[in-house]
Protein backbone atom coordinates (compact mmCIF):
# COMPACT_ATOMS: atom_id res chain seq x y z
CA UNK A 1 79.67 -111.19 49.39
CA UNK A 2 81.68 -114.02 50.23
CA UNK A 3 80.64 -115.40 54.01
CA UNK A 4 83.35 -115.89 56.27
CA UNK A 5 84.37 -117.86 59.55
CA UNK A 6 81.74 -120.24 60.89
CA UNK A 7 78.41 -119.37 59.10
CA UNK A 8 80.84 -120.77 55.89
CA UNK A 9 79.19 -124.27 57.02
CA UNK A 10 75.57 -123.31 57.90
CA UNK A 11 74.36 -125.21 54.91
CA UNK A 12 70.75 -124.31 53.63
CA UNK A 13 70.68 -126.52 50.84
CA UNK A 14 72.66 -129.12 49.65
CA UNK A 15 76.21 -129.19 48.87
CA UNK A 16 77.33 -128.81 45.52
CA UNK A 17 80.06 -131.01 44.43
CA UNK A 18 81.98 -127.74 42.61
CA UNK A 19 82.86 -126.71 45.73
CA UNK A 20 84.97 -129.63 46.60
CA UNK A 21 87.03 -129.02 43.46
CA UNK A 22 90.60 -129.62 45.16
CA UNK A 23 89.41 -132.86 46.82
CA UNK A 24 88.51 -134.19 43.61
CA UNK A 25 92.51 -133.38 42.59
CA UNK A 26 93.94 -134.21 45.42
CA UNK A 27 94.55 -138.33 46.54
CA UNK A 28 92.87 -139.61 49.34
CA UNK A 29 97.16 -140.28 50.74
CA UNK A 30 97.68 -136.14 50.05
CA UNK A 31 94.46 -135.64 52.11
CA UNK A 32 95.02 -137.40 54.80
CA UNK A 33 98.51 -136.23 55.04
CA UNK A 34 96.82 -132.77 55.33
CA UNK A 35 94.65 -133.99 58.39
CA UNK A 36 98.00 -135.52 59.82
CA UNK A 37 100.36 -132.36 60.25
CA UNK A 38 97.06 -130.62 61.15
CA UNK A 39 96.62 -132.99 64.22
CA UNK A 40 100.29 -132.99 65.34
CA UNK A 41 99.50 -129.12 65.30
CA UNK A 42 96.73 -128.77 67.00
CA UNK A 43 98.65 -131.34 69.35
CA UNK A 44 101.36 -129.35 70.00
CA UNK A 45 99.37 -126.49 70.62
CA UNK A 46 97.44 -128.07 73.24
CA UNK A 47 100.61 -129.17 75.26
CA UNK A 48 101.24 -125.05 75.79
CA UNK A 49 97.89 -124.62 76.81
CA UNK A 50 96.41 -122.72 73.73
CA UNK A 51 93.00 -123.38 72.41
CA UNK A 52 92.74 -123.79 68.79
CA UNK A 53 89.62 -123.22 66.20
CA UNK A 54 89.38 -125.71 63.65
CA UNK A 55 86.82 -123.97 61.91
CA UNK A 56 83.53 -125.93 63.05
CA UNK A 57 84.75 -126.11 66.56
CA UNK A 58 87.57 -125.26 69.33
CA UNK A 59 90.12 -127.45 70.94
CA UNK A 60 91.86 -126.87 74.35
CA UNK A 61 92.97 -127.68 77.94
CA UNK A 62 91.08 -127.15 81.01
CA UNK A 63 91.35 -127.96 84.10
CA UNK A 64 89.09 -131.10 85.77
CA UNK A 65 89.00 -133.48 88.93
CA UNK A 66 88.60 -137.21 88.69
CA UNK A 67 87.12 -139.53 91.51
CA UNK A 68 90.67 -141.24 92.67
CA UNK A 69 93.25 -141.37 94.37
CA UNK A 70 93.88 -141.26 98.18
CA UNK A 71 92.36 -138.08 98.67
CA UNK A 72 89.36 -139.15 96.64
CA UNK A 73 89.98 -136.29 94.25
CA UNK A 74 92.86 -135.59 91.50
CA UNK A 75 93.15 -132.38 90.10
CA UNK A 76 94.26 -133.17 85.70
CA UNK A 77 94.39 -131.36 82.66
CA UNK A 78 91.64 -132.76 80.68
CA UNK A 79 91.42 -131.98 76.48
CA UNK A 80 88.14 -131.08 75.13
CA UNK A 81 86.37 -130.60 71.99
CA UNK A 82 84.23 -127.63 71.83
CA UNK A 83 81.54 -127.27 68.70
CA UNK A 84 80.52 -124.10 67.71
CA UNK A 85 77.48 -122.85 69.24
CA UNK A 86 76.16 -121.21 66.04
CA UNK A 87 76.72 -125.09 63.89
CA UNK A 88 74.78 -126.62 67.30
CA UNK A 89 72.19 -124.44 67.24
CA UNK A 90 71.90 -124.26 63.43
CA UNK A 91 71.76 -128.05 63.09
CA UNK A 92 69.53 -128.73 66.64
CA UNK A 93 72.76 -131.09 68.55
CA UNK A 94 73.03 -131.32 71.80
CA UNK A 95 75.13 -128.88 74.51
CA UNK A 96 78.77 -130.62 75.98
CA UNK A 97 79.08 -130.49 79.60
CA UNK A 98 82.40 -129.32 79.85
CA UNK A 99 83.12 -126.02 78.49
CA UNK A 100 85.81 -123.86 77.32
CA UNK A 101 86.41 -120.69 79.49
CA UNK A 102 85.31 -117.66 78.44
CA UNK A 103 88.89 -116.03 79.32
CA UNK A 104 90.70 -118.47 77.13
CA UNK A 105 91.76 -117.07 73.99
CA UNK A 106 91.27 -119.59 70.65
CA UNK A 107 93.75 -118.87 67.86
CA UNK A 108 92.95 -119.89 64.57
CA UNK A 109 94.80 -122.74 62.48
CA UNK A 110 98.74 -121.59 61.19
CA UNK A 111 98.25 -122.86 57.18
CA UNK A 112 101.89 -121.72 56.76
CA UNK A 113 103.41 -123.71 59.51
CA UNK A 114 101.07 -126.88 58.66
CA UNK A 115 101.83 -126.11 55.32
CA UNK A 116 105.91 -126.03 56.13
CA UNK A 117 106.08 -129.44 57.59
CA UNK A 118 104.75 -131.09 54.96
CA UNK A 119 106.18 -129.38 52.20
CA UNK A 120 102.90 -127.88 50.35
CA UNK A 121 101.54 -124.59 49.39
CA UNK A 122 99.86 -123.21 52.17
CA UNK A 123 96.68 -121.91 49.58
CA UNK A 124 96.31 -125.78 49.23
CA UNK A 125 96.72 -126.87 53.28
CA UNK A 126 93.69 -124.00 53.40
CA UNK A 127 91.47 -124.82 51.15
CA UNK A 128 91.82 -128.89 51.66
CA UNK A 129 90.66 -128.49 55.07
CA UNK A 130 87.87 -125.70 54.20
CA UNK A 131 86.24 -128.48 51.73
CA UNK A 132 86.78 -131.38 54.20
CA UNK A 133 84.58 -129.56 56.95
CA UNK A 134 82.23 -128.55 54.44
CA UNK A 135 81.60 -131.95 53.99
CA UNK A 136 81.40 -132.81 57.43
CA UNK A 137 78.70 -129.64 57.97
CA UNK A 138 76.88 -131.61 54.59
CA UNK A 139 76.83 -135.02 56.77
CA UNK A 140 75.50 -132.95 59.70
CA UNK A 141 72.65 -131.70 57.64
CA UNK A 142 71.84 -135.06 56.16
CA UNK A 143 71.18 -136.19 59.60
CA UNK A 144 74.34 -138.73 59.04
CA UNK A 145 76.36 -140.74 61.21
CA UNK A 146 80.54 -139.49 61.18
CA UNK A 147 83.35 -140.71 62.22
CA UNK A 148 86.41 -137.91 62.09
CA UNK A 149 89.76 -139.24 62.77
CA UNK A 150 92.64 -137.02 64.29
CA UNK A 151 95.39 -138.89 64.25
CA UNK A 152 97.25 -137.60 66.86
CA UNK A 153 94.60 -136.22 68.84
CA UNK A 154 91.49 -138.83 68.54
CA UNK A 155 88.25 -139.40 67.35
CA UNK A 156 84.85 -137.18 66.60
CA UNK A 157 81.83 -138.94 66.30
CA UNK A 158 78.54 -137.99 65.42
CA UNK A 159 75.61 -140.08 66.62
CA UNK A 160 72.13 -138.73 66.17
CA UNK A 161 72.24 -135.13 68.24
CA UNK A 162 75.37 -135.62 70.31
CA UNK A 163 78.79 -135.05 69.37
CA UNK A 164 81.21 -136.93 71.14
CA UNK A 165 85.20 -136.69 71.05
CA UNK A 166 87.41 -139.20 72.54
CA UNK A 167 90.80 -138.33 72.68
CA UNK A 168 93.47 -140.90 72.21
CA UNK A 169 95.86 -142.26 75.74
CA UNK A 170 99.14 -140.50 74.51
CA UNK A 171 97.76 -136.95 73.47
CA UNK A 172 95.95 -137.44 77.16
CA UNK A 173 99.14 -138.12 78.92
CA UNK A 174 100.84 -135.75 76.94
CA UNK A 175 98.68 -132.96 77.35
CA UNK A 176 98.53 -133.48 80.86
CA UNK A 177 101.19 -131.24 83.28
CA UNK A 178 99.87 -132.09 86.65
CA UNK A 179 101.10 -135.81 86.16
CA UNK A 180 98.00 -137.23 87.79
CA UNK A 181 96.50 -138.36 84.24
CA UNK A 182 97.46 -141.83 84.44
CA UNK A 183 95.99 -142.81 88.41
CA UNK A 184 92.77 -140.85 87.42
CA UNK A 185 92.14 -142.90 83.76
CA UNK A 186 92.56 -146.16 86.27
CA UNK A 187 90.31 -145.26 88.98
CA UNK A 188 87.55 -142.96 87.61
CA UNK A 189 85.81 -144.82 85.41
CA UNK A 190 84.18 -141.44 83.86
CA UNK A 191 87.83 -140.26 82.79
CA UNK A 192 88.69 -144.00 81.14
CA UNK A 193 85.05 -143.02 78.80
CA UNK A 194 86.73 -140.12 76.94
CA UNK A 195 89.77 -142.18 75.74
CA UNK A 196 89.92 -143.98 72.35
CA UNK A 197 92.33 -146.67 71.11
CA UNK A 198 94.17 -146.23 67.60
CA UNK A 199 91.79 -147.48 64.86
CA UNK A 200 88.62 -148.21 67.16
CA UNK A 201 85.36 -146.44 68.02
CA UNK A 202 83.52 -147.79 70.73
CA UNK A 203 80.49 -146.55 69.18
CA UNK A 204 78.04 -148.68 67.21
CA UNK A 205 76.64 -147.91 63.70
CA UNK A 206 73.08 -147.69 64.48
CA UNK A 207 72.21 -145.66 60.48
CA UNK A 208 71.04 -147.45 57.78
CA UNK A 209 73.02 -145.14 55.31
CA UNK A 210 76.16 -146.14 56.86
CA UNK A 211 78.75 -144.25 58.70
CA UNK A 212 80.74 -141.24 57.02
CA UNK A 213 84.72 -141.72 57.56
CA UNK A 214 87.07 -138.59 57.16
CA UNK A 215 89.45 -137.60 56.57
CA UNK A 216 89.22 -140.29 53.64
CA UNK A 217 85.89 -139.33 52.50
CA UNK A 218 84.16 -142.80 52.80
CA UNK A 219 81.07 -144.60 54.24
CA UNK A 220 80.84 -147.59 55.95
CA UNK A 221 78.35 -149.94 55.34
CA UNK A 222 76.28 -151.11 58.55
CA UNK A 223 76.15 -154.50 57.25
CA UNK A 224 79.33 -155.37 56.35
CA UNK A 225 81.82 -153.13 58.32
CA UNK A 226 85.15 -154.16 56.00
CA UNK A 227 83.10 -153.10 52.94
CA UNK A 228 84.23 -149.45 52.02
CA UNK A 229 83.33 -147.23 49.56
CA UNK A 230 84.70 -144.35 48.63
CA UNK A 231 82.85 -140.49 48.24
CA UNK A 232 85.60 -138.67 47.50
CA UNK A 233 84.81 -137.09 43.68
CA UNK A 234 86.90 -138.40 40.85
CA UNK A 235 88.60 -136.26 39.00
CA UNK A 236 88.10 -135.47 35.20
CA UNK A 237 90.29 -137.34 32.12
CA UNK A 238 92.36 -134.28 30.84
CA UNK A 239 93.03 -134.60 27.19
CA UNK A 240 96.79 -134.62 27.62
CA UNK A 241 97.44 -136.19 30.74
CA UNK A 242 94.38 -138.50 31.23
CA UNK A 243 93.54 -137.22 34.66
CA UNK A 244 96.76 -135.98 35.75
CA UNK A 245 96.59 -133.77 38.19
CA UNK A 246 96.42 -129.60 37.42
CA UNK A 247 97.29 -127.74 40.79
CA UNK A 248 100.76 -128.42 42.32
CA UNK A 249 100.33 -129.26 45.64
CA UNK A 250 103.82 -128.80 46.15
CA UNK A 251 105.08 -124.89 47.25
CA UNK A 252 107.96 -124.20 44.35
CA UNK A 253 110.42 -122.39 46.84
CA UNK A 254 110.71 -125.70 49.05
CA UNK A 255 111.04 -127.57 45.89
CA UNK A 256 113.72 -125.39 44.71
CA UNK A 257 115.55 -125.76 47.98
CA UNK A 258 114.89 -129.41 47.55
CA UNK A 259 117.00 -129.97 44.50
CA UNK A 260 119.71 -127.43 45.44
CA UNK A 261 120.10 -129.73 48.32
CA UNK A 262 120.01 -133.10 46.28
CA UNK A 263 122.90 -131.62 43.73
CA UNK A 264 125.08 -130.08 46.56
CA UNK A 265 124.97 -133.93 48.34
CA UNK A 266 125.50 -135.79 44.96
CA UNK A 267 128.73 -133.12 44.47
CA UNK A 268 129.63 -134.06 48.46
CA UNK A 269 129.49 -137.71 47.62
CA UNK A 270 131.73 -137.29 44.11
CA UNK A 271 134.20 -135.43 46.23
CA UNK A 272 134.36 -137.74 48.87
CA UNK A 273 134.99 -140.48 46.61
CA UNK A 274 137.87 -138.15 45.13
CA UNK A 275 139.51 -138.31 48.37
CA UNK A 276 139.60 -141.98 48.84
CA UNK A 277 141.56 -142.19 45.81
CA UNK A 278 143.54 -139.19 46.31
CA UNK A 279 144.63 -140.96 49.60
CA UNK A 280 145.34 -144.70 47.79
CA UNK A 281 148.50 -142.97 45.83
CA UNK A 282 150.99 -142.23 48.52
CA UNK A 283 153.30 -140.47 45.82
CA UNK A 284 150.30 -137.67 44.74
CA UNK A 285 149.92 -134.89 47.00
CA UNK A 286 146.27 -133.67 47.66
CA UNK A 287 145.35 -130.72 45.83
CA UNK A 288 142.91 -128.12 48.46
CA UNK A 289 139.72 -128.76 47.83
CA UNK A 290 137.44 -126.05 45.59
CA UNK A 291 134.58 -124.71 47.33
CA UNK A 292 131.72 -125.08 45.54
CA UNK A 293 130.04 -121.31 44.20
CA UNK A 294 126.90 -121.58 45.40
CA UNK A 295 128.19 -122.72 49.05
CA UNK A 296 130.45 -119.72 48.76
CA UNK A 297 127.74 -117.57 48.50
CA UNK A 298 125.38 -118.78 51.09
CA UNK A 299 126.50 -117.48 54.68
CA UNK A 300 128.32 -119.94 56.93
CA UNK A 301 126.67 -120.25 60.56
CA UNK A 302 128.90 -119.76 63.48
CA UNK A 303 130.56 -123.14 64.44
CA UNK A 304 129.15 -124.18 67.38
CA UNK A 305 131.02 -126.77 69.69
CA UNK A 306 129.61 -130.21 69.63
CA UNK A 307 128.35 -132.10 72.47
CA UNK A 308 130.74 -134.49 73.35
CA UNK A 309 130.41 -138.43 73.59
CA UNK A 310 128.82 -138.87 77.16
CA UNK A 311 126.86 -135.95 76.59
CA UNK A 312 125.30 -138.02 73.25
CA UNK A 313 124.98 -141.12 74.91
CA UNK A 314 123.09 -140.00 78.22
CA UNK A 315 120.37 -137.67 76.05
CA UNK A 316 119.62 -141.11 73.93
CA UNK A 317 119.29 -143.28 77.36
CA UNK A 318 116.99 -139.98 78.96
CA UNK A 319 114.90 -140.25 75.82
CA UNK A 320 114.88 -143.92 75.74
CA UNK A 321 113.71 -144.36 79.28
CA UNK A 322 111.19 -141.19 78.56
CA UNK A 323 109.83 -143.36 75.68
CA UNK A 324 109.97 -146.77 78.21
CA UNK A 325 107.59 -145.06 80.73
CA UNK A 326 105.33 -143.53 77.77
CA UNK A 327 104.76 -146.81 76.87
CA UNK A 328 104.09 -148.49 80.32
CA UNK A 329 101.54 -145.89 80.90
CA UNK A 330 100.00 -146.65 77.75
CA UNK A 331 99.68 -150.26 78.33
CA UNK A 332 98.42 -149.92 81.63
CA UNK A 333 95.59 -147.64 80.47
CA UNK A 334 95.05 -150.22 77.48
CA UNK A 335 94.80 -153.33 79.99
CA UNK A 336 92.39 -150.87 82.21
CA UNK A 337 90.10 -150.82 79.00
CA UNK A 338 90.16 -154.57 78.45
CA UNK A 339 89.06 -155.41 81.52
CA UNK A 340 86.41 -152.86 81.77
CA UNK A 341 84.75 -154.38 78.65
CA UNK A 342 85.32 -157.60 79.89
CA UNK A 343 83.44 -157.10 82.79
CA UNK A 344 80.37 -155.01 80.70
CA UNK A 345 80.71 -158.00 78.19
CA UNK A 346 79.85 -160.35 81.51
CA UNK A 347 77.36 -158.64 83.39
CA UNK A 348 75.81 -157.98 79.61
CA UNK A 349 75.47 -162.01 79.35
CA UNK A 350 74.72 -162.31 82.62
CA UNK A 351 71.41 -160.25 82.46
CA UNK A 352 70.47 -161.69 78.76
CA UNK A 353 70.85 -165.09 80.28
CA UNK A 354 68.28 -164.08 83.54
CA UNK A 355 65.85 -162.70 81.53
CA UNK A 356 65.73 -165.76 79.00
CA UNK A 357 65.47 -167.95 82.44
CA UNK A 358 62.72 -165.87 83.63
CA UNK A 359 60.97 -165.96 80.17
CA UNK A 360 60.78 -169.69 79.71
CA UNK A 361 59.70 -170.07 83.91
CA UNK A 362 57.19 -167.69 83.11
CA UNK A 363 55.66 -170.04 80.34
CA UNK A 364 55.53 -173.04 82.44
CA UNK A 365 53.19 -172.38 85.72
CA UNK A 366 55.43 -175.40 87.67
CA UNK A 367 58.50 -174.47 87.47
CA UNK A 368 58.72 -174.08 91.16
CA UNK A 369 58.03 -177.47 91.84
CA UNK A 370 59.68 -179.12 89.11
CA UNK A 371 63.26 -177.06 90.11
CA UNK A 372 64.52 -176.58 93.75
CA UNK A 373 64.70 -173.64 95.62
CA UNK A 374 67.51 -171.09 94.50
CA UNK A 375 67.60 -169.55 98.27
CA UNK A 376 70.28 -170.74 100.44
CA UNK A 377 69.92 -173.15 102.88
CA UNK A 378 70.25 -171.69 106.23
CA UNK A 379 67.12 -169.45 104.79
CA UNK A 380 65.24 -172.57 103.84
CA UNK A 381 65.35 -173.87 107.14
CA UNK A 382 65.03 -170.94 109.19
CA UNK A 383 61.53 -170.39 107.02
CA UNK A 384 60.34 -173.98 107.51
CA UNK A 385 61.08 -174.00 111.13
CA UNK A 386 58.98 -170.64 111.58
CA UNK A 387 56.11 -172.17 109.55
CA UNK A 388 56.08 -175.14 111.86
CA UNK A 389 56.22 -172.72 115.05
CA UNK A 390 53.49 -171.32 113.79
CA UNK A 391 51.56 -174.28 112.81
CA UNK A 392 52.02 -176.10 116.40
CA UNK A 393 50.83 -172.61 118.04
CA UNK A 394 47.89 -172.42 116.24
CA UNK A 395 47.03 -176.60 116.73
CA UNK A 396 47.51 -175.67 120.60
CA UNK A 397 45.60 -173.27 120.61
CA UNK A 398 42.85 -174.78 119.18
CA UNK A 399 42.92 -177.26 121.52
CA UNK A 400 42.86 -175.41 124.25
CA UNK A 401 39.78 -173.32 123.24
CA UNK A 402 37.96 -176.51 121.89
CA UNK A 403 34.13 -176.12 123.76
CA UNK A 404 34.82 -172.87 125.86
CA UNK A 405 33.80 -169.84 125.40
CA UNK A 406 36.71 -167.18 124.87
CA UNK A 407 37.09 -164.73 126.72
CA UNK A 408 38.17 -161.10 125.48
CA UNK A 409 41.81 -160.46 125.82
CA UNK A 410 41.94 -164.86 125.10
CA UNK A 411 45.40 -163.15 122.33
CA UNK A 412 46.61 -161.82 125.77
CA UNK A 413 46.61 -164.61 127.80
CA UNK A 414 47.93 -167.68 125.19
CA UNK A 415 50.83 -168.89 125.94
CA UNK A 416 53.37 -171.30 124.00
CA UNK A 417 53.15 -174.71 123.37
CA UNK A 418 56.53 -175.35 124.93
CA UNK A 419 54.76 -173.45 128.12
CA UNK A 420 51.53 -175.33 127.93
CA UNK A 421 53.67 -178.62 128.17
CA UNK A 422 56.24 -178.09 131.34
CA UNK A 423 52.83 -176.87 133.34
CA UNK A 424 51.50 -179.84 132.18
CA UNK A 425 54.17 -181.99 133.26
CA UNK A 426 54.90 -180.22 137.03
CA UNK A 427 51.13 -180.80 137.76
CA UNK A 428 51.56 -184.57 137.11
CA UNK A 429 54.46 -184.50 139.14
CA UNK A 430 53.04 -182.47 142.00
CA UNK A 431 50.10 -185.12 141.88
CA UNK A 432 51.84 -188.10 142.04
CA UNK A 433 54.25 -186.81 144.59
CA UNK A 434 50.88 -185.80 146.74
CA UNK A 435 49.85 -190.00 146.17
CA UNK A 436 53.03 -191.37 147.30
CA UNK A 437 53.23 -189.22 150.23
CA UNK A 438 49.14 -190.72 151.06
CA UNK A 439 49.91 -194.29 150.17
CA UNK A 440 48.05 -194.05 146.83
CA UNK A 441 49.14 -196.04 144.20
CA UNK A 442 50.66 -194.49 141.04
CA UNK A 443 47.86 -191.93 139.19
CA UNK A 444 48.11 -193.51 135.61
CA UNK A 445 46.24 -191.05 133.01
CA UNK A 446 47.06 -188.16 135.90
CA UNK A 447 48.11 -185.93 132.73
CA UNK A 448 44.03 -186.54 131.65
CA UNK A 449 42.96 -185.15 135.09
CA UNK A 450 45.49 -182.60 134.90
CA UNK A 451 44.88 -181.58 131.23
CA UNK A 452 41.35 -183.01 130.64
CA UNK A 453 40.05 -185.88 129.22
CA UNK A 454 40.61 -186.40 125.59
CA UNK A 455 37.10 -186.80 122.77
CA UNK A 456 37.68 -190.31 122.66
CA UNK A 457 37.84 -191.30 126.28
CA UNK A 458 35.15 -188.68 127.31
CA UNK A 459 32.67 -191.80 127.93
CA UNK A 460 34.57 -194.60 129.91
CA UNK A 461 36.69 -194.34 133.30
CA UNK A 462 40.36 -193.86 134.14
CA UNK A 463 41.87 -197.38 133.90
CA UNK A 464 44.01 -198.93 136.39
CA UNK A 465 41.99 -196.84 138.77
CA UNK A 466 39.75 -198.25 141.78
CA UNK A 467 36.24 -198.56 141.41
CA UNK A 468 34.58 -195.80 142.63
CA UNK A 469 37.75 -193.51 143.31
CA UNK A 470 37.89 -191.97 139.96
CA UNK A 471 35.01 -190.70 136.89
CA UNK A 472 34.84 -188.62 134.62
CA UNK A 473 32.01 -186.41 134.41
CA UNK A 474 31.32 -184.45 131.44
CA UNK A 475 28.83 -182.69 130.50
CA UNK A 476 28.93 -181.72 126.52
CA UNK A 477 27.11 -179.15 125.43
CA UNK A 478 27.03 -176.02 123.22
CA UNK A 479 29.77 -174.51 125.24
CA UNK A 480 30.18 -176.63 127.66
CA UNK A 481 33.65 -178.11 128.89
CA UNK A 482 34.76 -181.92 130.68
CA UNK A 483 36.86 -182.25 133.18
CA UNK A 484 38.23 -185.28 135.34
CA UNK A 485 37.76 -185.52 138.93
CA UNK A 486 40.53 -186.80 140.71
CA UNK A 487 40.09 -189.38 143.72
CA UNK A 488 39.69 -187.95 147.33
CA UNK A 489 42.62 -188.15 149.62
CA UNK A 490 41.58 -189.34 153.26
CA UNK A 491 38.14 -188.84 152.38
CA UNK A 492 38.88 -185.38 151.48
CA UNK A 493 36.68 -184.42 148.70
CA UNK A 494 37.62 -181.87 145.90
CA UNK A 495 35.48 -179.21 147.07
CA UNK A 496 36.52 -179.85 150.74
CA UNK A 497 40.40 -179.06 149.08
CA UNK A 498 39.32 -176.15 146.89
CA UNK A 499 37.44 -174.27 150.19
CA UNK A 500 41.18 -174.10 151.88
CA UNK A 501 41.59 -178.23 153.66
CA UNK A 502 44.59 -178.28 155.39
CA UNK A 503 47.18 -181.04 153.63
CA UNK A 504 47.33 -184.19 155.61
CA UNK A 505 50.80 -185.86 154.73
């Protein structure tokens, strides 16, 4: 029993090369012009929203939003490739995201139309495909890398578990009805991911057994990407023809219509030619022409009024400027790709080139002192100028606690150095304003009464002091504190001013 649809490429075992007997006839040219019309099929269908099965999978149209646009969101028609779910399963690869709808009917491949626009049997169109995805569902088995080119559609690639297909910028512009295909592939970078450019795969050869090319049925080497070689089997020396080929790929009805057609224009052109010299001899009256038999025979179509001049002339400007604004979409899609990898091609460098810097820092344990500070320079100083705050603050406050004993809340009740200082300063000033206003000379080393004597002057007297006025007692112990008493006013002694002495001025 001869298995049918799908489970055809469920392969168990390997392939055997008698089943590819038709791609060892045909040419690698004759194949690919297969794959060709099949594409601009499968293209055409797609642009009146019908899903087509390829055999190993389903093409079609659905509907999708991209991230751009004023609104934020643009509503496209976005082309997908669908693999079957029985080949994914079978061979373990990995689910698409995107869907086709369960509503949406797939029709199968038309041999006979495919096989009408290129002019061969439609038996052959069939069975070159079958064997073509037969070898694809061998590569999937083998665990292989494949590259599958649609030429008017785009590219299928197989890397690892995941089958990805990037569709080409014109059959994604022309497949698209909303008109929104073009701002969306621009500014949603996810969108610009699923198109390809003609003759290159972003994706990187990563197999050691090369990558598998069809439709031509080649491999490329990992290596050495222009080395090719080819896997398509050669086909057997015939005794009489020495390998020439024995299936006609041609269908004998259009070939018969082809050289009806060639004798009925070499008979046109004879006749023609007849004319002219029939009209050279001004004497010889034309003769009416004879109507061929065969043209007799054939039915004459109803004439049908031709379009006139202007009509001609502004349906080739329409298509010419359709073709102009084709093409500026496409080049503004291409130069959004270009600068995309530009920009990945930087930032790549750009991180390669940090983590070498960090490497060789790493290895030398002074690199911070032997190279400046990368930080700016407002940061710099705004960093130094807290260390320093903090490096005064804690000198004060040393000071200040120097030989006392501190008292529980002592965090509570610090205060700044710039504090410290202006108290300083206002109690000199309040003490030599209170001299002056007594007669008293100037109070030189007031700031040591007022702030206490220093550790190296602990021992002597105030200079420029009178004898007697002025000494410093200080008494140093464990915990003990100095101080400086100042010189009575009036015979006013400190203790006289501290228990509440009126002021004399």
């Amino acid at each position: 029993m001869e298995v049918v649809g799908v489970f055809r490429y469920l392969l168990f075992d390997p392939l055997d090369p008698n089943e590819l007997s038709l791609l060892k006839e045909l040419t690698t040219s004759e194949i690919c012009r297969v794959w060709d019309a099949t594409s601009k099929y499968i293209c055409r269908q797609l642009q009146e929203k019908k899903a087509v099965d390829i055999g190993i999978g389903s093409f079609a149209v659905v509907p999708a939003r991209a991230a751009a646009g004023k609104d934020g969101v643009l509503d496209v028609d976005k082309p997908i490739f669908h693999m079957s779910r029985h080949i994914q399963r079978f061979y373990k690869l990995k689910q698409p995201k995107t869907r086709i709808p369960l509503e949406m009917f797939e029709y199968p491949l038309d041999f006979e139309e495919i096989a009408e626009s290129i002019h061969f049997r439609a038996p052959i169109v069939e069975q070159c495909i079958h064997e073509t995805l037969l070898f694809f569902a061998e590569a999937l088995r083998g665990k292989k890398e494949v590259d599958f080119f649609f030429s008017s559609l785009g590219i299928l690639s197989v890397r690892g578990q995941e089958v990805i297909m990037n569709f080409f910028d014109s059959c994604a512009l022309q497949v698209d009805a909303t008109g929104n295909m073009l701002p969306a592939l621009l500014g949603d970078p996810k969108m610009m991911n699923m198109i390809a450019f003609r003759g290159k795969n972003k994706f990187t050869r990563r197999s050691e057994d090369g990558c598998v090319m069809l439709p031509r049925i080649e491999v490329q080497e990992p290596k050495t990407y222009r080395r090719l070689s080819s896997l398509k089997p050669r086909r057997d020396s015939q005794p009489w023809g020495g390998g020439a080929r024995r299936v006609s790929i041609y269908d004998p009805v259009v070939l018969a219509r082809r050289r009806v057609s060639q004798v009925l224009r070499i008979e046109r052109k004879f006749k023609e030619l007849e004319e002219e010299m029939q009209r050279d001899k001004a004497s010889f009256v034309p003769q009416p022409e004879e109507v061929h038999a065969e043209e007799v025979e054939q039915p004459k179509p109803p004439d049908e009024p031709e379009p006139s001049a202007s009509a001609k002339q502004s349906s080739r400007v329409a298509a010419r400027l359709m073709r102009a604004v084709t093409e500026e979409k496409r080049l503004q899609v291409l130069m959004a790709s270009k600068r995309k990898e530009v920009e990945a091609e930087i930032q790549t460098e750009c991180q390669e080139y940090i983590q070498r810097l960090s490497a060789e820092r790493s290895q030398n344990p002074f690199h911070r002192q032997l190279e400046g500070d990368p930080r700016p320079s407002y940061i710099v100083r705004r960093e130094y100028d807290q260390q320093l705050k903090e490096r005064l603050k804690g000198k004060d406050r040393c000071q200040s606690l120097a030989g006392q004993t501190a008292p529980g809340d002592w965090q509570k009740k610090l205060q700044l150095t710039g504090t410290s200082r202006e108290q300083n300063r206002e109690k000199t000033r309040l003490l030599d304003r209170r001299g002056k206003a007594q007669g008293l000379p100037a109070l030189i080393g007031s700031c040591q009464a007022a702030s206490g004597c220093s550790g190296r002057s602990h021992h002597g007297l105030h200079q420029n002091s009178p004898s007697g006025t002025s000494d410093c007692t200080q008494a140093h112990s464990g915990r003990a504190s100095h101080c400086c008493k100042l010189p009575p006013l009036y015979g006013e002694s400190c203790q006289q001013r501290g228990q509440g002495a009126p002021f004399q001025k």
